[in-house]
N, C-alpha and C. Protein backbone atom coordinates (compact mmCIF):
# COMPACT_ATOMS: atom_id res chain seq x y z
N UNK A 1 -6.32 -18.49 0.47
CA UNK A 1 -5.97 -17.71 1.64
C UNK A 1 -6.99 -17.96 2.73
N UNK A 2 -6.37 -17.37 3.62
CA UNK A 2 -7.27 -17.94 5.05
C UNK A 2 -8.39 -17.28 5.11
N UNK A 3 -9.89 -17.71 4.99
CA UNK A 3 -11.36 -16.60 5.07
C UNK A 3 -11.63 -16.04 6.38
N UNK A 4 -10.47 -15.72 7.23
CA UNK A 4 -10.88 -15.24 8.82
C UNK A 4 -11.40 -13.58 8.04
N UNK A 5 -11.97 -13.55 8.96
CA UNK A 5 -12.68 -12.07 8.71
C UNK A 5 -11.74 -10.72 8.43
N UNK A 6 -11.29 -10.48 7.18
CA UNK A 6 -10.40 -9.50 6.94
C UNK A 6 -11.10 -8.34 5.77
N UNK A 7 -10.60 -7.40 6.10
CA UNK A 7 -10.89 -6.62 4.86
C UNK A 7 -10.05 -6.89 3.84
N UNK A 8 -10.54 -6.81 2.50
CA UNK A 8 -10.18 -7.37 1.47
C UNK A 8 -10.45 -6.68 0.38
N UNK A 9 -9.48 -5.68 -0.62
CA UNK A 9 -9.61 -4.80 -1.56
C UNK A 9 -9.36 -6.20 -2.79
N UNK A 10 -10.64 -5.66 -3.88
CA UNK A 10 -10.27 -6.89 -4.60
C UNK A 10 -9.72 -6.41 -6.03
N UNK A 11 -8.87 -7.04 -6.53
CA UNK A 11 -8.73 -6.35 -7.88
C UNK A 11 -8.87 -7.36 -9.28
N UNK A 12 -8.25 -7.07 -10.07
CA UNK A 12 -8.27 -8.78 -11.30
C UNK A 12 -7.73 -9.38 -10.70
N UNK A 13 -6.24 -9.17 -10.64
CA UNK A 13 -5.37 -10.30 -10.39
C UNK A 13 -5.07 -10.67 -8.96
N UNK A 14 -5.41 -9.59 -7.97
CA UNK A 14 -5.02 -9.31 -6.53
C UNK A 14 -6.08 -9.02 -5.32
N UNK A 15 -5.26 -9.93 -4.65
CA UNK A 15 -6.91 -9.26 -3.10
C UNK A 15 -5.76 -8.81 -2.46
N UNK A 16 -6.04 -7.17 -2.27
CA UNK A 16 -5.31 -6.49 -1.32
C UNK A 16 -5.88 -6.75 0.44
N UNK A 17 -4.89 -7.61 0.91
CA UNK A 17 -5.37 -7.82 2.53
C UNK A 17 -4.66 -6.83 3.37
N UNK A 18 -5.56 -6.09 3.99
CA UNK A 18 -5.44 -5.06 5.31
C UNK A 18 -5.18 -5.75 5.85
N UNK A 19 -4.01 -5.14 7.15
CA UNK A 19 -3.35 -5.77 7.99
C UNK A 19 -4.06 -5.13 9.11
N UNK A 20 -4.22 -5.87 10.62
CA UNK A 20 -4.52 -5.93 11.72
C UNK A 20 -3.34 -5.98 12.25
N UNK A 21 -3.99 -6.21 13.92
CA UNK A 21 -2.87 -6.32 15.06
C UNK A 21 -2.52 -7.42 14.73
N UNK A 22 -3.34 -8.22 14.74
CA UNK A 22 -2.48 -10.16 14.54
C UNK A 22 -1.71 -10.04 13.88
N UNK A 23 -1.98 -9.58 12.32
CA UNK A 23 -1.17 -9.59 10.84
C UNK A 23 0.31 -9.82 11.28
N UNK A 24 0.72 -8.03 12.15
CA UNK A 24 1.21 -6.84 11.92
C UNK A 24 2.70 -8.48 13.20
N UNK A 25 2.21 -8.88 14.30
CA UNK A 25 2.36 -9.25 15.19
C UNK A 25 3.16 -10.77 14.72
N UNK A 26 1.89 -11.23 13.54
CA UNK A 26 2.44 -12.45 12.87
C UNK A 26 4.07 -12.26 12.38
N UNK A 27 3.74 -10.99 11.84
CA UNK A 27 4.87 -10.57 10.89
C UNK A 27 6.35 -10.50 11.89
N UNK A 28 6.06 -9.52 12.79
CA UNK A 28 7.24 -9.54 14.06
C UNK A 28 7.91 -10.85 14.75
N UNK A 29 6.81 -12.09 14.55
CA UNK A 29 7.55 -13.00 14.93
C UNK A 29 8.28 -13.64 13.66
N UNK A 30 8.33 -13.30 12.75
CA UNK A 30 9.03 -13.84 11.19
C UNK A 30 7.82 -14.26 10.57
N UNK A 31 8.75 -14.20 9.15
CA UNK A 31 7.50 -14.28 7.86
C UNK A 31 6.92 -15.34 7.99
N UNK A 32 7.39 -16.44 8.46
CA UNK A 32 7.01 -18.08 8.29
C UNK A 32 5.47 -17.79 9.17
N UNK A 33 6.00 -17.30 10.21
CA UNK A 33 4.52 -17.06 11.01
C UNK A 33 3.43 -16.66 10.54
N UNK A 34 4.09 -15.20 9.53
CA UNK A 34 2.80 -14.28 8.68
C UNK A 34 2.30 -15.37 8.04
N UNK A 35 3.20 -16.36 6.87
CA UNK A 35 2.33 -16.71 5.59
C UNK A 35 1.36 -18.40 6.35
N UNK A 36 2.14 -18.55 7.62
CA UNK A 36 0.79 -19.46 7.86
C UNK A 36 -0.62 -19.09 8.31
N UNK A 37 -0.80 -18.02 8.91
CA UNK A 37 -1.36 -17.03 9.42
C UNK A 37 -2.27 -16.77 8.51
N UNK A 38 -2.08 -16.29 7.30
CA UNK A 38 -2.37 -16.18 6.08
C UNK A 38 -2.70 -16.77 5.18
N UNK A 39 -2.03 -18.47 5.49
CA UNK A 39 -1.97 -19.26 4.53
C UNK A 39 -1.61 -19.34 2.93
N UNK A 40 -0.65 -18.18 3.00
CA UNK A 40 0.13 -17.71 1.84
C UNK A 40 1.52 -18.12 1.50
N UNK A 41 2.11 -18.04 0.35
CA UNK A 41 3.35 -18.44 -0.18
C UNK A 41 3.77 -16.78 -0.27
N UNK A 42 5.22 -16.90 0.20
CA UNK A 42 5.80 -15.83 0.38
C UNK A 42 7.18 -15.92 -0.27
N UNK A 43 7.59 -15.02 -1.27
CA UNK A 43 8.98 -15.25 -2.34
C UNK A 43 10.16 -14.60 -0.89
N UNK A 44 11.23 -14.63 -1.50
CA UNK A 44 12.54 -14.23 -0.79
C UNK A 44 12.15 -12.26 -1.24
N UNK A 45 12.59 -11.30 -0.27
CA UNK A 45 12.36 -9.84 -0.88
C UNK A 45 11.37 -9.61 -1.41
N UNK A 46 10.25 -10.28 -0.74
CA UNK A 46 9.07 -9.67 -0.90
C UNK A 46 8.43 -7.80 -0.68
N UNK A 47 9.36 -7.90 0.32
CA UNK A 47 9.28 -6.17 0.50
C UNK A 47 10.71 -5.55 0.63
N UNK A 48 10.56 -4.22 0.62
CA UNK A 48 12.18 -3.37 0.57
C UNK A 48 11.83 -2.56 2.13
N UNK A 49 10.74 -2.08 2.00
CA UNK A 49 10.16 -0.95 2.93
C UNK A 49 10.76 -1.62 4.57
N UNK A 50 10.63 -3.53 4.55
CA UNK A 50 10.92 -4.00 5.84
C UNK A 50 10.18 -3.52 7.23
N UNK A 51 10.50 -3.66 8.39
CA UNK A 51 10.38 -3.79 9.37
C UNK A 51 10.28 -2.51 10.12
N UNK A 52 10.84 -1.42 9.55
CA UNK A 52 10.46 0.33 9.88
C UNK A 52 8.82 0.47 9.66
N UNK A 53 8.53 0.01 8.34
CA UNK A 53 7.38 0.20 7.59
C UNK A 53 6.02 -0.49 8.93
N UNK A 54 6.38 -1.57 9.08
CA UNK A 54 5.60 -2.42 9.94
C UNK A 54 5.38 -2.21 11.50
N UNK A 55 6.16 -1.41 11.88
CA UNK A 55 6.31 -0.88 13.22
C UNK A 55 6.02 0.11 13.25
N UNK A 56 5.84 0.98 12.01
CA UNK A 56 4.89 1.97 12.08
C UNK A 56 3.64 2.15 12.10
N UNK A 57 2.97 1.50 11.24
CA UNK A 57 1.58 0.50 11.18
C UNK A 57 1.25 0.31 12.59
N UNK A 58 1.80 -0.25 13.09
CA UNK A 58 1.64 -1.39 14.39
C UNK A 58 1.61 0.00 15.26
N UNK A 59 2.42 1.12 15.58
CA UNK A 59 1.90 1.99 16.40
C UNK A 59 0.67 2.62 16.52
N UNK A 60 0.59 2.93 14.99
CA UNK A 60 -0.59 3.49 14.46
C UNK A 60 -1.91 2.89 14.83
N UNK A 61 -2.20 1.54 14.93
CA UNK A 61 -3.16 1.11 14.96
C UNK A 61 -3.28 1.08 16.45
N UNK A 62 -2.10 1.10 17.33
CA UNK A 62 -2.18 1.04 18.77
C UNK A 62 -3.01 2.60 19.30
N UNK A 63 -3.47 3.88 18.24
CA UNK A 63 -3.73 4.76 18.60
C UNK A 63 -5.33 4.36 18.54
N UNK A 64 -6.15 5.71 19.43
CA UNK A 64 -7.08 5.64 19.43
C UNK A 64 -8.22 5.84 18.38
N UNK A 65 -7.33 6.69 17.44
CA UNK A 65 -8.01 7.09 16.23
C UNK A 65 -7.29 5.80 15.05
N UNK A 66 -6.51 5.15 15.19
CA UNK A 66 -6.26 4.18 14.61
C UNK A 66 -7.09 3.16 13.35
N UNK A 67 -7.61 3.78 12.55
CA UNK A 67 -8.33 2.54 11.56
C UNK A 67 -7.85 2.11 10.80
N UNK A 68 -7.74 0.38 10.63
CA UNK A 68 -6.60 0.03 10.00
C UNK A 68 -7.04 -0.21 8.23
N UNK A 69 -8.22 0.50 8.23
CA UNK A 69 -8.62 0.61 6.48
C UNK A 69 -7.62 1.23 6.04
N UNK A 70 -6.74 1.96 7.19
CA UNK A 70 -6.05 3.74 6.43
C UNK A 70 -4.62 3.16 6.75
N UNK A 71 -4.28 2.35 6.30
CA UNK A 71 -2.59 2.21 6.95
C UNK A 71 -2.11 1.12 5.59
N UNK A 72 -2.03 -0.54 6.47
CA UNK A 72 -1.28 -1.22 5.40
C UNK A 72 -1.98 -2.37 5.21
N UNK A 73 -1.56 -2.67 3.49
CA UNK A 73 -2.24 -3.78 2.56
C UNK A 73 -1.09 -4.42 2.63
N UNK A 74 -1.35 -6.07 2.58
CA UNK A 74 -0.31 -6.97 1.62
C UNK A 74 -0.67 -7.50 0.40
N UNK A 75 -0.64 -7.21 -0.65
CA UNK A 75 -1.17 -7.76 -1.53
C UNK A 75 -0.83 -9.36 -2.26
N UNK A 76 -2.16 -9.95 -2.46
CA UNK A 76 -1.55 -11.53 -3.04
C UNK A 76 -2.12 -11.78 -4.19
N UNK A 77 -0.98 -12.38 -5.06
CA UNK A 77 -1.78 -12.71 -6.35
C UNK A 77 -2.84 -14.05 -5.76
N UNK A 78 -3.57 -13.85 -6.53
CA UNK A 78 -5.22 -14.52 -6.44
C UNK A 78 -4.31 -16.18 -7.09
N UNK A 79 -3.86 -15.99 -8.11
CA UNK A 79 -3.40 -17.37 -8.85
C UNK A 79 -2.32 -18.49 -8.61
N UNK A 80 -1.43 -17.48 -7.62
CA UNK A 80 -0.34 -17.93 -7.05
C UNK A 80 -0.19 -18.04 -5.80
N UNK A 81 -1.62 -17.51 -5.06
CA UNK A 81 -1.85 -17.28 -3.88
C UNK A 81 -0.71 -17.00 -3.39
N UNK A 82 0.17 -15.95 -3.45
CA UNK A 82 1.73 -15.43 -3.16
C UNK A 82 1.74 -13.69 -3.19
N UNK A 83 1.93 -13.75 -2.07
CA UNK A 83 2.52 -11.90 -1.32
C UNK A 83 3.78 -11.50 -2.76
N UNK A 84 3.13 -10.15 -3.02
CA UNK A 84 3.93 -9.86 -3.52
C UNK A 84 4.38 -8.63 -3.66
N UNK A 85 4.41 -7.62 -2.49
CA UNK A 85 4.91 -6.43 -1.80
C UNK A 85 3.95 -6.12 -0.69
N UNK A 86 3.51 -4.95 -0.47
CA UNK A 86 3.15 -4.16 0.07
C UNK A 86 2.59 -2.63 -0.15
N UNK A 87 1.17 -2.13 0.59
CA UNK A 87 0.96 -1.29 -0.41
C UNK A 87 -0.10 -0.38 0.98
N UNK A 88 -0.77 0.45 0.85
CA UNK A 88 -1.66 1.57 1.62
C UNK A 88 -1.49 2.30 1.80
N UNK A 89 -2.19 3.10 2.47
CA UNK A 89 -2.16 4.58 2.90
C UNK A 89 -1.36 4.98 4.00
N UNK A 90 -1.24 6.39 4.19
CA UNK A 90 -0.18 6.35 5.20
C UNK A 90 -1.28 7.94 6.66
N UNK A 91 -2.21 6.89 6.64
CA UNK A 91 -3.41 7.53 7.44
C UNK A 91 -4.41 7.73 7.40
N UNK A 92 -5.56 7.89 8.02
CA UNK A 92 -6.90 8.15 7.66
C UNK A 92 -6.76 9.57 6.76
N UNK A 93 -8.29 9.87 6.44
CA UNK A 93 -8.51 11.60 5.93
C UNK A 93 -7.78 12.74 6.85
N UNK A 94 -7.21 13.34 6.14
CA UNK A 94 -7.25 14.63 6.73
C UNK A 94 -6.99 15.82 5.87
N UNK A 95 -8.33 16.31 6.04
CA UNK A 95 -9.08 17.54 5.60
C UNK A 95 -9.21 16.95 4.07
N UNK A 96 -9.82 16.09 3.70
CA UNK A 96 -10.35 15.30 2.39
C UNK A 96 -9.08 14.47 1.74
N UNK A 97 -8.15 14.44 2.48
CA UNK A 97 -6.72 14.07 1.78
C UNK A 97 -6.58 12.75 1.85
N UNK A 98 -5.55 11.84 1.63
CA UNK A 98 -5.07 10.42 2.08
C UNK A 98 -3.90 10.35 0.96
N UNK A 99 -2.85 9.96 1.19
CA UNK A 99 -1.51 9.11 0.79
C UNK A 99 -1.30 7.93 0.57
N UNK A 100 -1.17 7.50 -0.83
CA UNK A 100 -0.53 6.33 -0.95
C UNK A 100 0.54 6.03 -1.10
N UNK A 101 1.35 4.40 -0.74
CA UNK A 101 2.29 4.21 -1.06
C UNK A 101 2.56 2.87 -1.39
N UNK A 102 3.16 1.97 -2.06
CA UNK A 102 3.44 0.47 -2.47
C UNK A 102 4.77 0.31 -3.09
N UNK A 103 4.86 -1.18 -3.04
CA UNK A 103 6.10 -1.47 -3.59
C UNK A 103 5.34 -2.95 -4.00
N UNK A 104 6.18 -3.27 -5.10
CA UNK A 104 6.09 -4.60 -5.80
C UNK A 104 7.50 -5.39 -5.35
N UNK A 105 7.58 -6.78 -4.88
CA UNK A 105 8.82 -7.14 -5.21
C UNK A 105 9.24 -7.60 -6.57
N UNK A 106 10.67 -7.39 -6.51
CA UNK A 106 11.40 -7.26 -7.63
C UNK A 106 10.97 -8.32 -8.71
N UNK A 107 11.05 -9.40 -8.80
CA UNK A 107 10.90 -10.62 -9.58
C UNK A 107 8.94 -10.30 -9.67
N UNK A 108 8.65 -9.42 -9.74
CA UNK A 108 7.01 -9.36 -10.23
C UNK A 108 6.72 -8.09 -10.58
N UNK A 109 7.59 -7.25 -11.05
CA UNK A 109 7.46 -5.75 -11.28
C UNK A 109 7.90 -6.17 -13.56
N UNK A 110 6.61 -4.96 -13.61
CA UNK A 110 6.75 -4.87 -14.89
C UNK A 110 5.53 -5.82 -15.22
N UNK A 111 5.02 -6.23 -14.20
CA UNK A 111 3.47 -6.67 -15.05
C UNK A 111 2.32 -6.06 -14.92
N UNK A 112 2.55 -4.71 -14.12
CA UNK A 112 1.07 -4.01 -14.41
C UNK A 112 0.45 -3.89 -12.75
N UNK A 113 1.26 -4.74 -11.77
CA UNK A 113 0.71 -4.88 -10.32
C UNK A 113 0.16 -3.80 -10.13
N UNK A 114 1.75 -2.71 -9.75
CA UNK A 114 2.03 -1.77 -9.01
C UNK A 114 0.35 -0.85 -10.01
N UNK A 115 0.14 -0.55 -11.32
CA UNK A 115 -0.89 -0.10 -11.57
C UNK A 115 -2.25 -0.39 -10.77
N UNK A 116 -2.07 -1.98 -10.93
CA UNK A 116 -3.58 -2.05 -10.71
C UNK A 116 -3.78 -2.01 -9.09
N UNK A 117 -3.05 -2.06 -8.60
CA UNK A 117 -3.22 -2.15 -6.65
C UNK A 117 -2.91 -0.47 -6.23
N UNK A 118 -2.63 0.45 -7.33
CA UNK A 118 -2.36 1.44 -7.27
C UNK A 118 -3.38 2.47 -7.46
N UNK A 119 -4.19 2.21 -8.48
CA UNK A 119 -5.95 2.22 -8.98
C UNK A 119 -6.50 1.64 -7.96
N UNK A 120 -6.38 0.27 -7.46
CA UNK A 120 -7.43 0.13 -6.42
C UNK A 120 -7.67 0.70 -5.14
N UNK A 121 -6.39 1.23 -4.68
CA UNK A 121 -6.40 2.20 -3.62
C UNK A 121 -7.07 3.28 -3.90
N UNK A 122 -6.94 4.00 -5.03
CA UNK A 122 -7.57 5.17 -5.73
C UNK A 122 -8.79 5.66 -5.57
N UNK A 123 -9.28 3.75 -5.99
CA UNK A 123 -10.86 3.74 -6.23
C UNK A 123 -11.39 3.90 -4.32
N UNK A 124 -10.86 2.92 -3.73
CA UNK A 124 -11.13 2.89 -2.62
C UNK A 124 -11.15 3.75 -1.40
N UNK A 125 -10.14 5.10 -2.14
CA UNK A 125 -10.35 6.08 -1.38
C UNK A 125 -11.58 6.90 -1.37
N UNK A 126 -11.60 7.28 -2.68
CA UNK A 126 -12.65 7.64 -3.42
C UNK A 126 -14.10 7.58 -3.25
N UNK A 127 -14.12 6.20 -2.52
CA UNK A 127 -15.58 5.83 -2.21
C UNK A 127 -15.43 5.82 -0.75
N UNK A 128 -14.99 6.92 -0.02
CA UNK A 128 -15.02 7.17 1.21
C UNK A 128 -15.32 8.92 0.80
N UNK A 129 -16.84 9.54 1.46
CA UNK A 129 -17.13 10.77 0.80
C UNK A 129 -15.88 11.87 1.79
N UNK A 130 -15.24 11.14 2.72
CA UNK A 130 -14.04 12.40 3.68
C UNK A 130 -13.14 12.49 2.81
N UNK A 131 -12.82 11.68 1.45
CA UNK A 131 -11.79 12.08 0.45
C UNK A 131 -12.11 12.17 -0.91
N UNK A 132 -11.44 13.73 -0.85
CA UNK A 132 -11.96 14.18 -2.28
C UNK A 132 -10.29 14.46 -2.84
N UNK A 133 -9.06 14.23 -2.70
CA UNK A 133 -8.25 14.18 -2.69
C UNK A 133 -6.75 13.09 -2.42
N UNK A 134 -6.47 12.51 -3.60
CA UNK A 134 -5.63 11.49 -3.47
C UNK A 134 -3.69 12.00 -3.57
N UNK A 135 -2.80 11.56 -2.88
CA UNK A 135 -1.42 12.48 -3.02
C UNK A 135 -0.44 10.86 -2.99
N UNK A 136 0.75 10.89 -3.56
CA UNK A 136 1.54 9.91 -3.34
C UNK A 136 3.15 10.93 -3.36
N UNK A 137 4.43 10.50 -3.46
CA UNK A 137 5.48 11.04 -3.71
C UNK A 137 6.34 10.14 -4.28
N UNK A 138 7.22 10.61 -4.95
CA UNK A 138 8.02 9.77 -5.41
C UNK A 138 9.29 10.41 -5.47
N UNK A 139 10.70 9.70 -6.05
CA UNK A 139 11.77 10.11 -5.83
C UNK A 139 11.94 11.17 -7.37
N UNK A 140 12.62 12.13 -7.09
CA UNK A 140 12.41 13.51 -7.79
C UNK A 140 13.22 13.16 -9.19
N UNK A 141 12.96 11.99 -9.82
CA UNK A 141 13.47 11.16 -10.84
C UNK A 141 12.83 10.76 -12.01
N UNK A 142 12.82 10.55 -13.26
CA UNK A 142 11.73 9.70 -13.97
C UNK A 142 11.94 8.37 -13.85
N UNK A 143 11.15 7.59 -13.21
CA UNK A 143 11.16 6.23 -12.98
C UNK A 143 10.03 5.81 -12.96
N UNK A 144 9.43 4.45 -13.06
CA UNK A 144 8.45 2.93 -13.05
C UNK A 144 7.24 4.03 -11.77
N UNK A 145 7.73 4.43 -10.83
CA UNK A 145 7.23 4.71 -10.01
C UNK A 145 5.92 5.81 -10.43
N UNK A 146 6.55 7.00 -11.13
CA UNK A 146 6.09 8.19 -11.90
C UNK A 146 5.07 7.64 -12.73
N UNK A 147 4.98 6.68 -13.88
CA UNK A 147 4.76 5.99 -14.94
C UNK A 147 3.38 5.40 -14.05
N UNK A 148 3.03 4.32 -13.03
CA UNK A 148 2.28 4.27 -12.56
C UNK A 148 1.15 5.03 -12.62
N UNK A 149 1.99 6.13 -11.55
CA UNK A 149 0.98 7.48 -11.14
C UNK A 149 0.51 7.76 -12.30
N UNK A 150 1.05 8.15 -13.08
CA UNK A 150 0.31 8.93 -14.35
C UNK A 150 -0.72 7.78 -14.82
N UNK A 151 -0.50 6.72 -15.48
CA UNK A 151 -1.77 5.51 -15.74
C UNK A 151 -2.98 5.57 -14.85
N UNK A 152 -2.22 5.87 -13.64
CA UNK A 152 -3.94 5.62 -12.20
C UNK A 152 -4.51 7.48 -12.22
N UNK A 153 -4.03 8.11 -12.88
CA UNK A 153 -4.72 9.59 -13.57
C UNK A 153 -3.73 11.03 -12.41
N UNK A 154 -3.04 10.43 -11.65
CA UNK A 154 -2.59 11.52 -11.16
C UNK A 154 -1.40 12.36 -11.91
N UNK A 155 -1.11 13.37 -11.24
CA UNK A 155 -0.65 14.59 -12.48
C UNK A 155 0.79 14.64 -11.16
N UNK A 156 1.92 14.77 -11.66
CA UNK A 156 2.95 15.71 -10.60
C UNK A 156 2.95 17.10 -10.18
N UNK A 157 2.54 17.44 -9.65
CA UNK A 157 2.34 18.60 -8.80
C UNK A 157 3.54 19.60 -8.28
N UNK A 158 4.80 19.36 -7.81
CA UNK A 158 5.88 20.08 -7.10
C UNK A 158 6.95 19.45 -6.80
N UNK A 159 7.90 19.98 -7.18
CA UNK A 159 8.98 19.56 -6.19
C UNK A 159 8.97 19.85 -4.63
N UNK A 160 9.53 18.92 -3.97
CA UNK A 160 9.61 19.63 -2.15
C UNK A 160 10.65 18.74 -1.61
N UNK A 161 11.04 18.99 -0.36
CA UNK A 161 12.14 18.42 0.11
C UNK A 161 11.89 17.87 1.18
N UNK A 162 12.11 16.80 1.40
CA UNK A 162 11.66 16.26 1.97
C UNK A 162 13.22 15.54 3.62
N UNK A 163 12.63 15.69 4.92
CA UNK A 163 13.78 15.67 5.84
C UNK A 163 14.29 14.51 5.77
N UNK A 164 13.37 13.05 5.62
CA UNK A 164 14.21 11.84 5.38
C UNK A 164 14.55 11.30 3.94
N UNK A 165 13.66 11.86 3.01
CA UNK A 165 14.06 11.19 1.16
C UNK A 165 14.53 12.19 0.90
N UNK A 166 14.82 13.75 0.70
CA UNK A 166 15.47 14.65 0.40
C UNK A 166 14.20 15.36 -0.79
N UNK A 167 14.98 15.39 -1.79
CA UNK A 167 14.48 16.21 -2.81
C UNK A 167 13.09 14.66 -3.54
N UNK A 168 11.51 15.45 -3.59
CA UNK A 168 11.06 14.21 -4.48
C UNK A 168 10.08 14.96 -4.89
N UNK A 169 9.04 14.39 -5.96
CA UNK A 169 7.78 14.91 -6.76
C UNK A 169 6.59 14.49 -5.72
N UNK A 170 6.02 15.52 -5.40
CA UNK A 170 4.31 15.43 -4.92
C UNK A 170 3.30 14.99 -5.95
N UNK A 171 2.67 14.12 -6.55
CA UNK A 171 1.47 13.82 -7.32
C UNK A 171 0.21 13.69 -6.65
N UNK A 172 -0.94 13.95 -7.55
CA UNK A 172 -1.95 14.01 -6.77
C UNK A 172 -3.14 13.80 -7.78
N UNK A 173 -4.18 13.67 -7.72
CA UNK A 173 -5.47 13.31 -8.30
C UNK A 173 -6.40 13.73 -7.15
N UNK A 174 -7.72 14.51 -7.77
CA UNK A 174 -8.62 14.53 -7.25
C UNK A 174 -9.96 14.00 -7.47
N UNK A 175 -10.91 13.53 -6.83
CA UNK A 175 -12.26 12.77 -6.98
C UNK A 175 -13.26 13.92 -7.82
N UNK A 176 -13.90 12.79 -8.94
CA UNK A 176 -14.32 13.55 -9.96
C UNK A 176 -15.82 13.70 -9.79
């Protein structure tokens, strides 16, 4: 991958790369742009989240309080040097808190990713002393998604309803 100056969450198998304005910009002009940019191999449905997801980011960082530690990762396998979803927070701290969220694409789910880039966010919140509090959501279902959470130590917490996913589970973990 390309060594331009990026932040870089590292894991076994994965360097989670934070996205910037360029990234975010690469991406808007099509993927071909991102993965040269990047110098990455990029599968077909690499992400589900798409182009909502990325334009949200991209506002976000246009704010003044904007740090893009707190928004979005692409993650690449280290071996295949190949994107293989998408993954971060969905904001800086607030009031010790932070949100995660990721997706694996399809043809690479079931090997443990979504755990370990799921833990590494964890860890990485963690070692920021404004969060003493980690939260994700999921769809109010038992699924792959749930299964995660519980491995990276968080517990389900509530049902709530939510105005655009409807009904889903709050999980959460706190710093020990």
């Amino acid at each position: 991958m390309n060594k331009l100056d990026r932040l870089v969450i590292e894991t076994e198998r994965m360097q989670l790369v934070c996205c910037d304005l360029p990234m975010l910009e690469a991406y808007f002009d099509g993927e071909a742009t991102l993965a040269k940019l990047l110098d990455i191999g990029m599968p077909e449905n690499w992400t589900e989240f798409g182009e909502p997801a990325f334009r949200w980011t991209h506002n976000a960082l246009l704010q003044p309080e904007g740090q893009k530690e707190w928004y979005c990762y692409l993650p690449v396998l280290k071996n295949e040097n190949l994107l293989v979803g998408t993954c971060g927070f969905k904001g800086p701290p607030k009031n010790g808190m932070v949100e995660i969220g990721y997706e694996i694409a399809r043809d690479y789910r079931g090997q443990g990713l979504a755990t370990e880039l799921a833990a590494a966010l964890i860890r990485f919140a963690f070692a920021t002393p404004a969060v003493n509090l980690v939260q994700a959501h999921t769809l109010a279902v038992a699924n792959e998604s749930g299964t995660v959470l519980t491995k990276c130590g968080m517990s389900k917490m509530e049902t709530i309803t939510d105005p655009e996913d409807g009904t889903i589970w709050r999980w959460e973990v706190r710093s020990k």
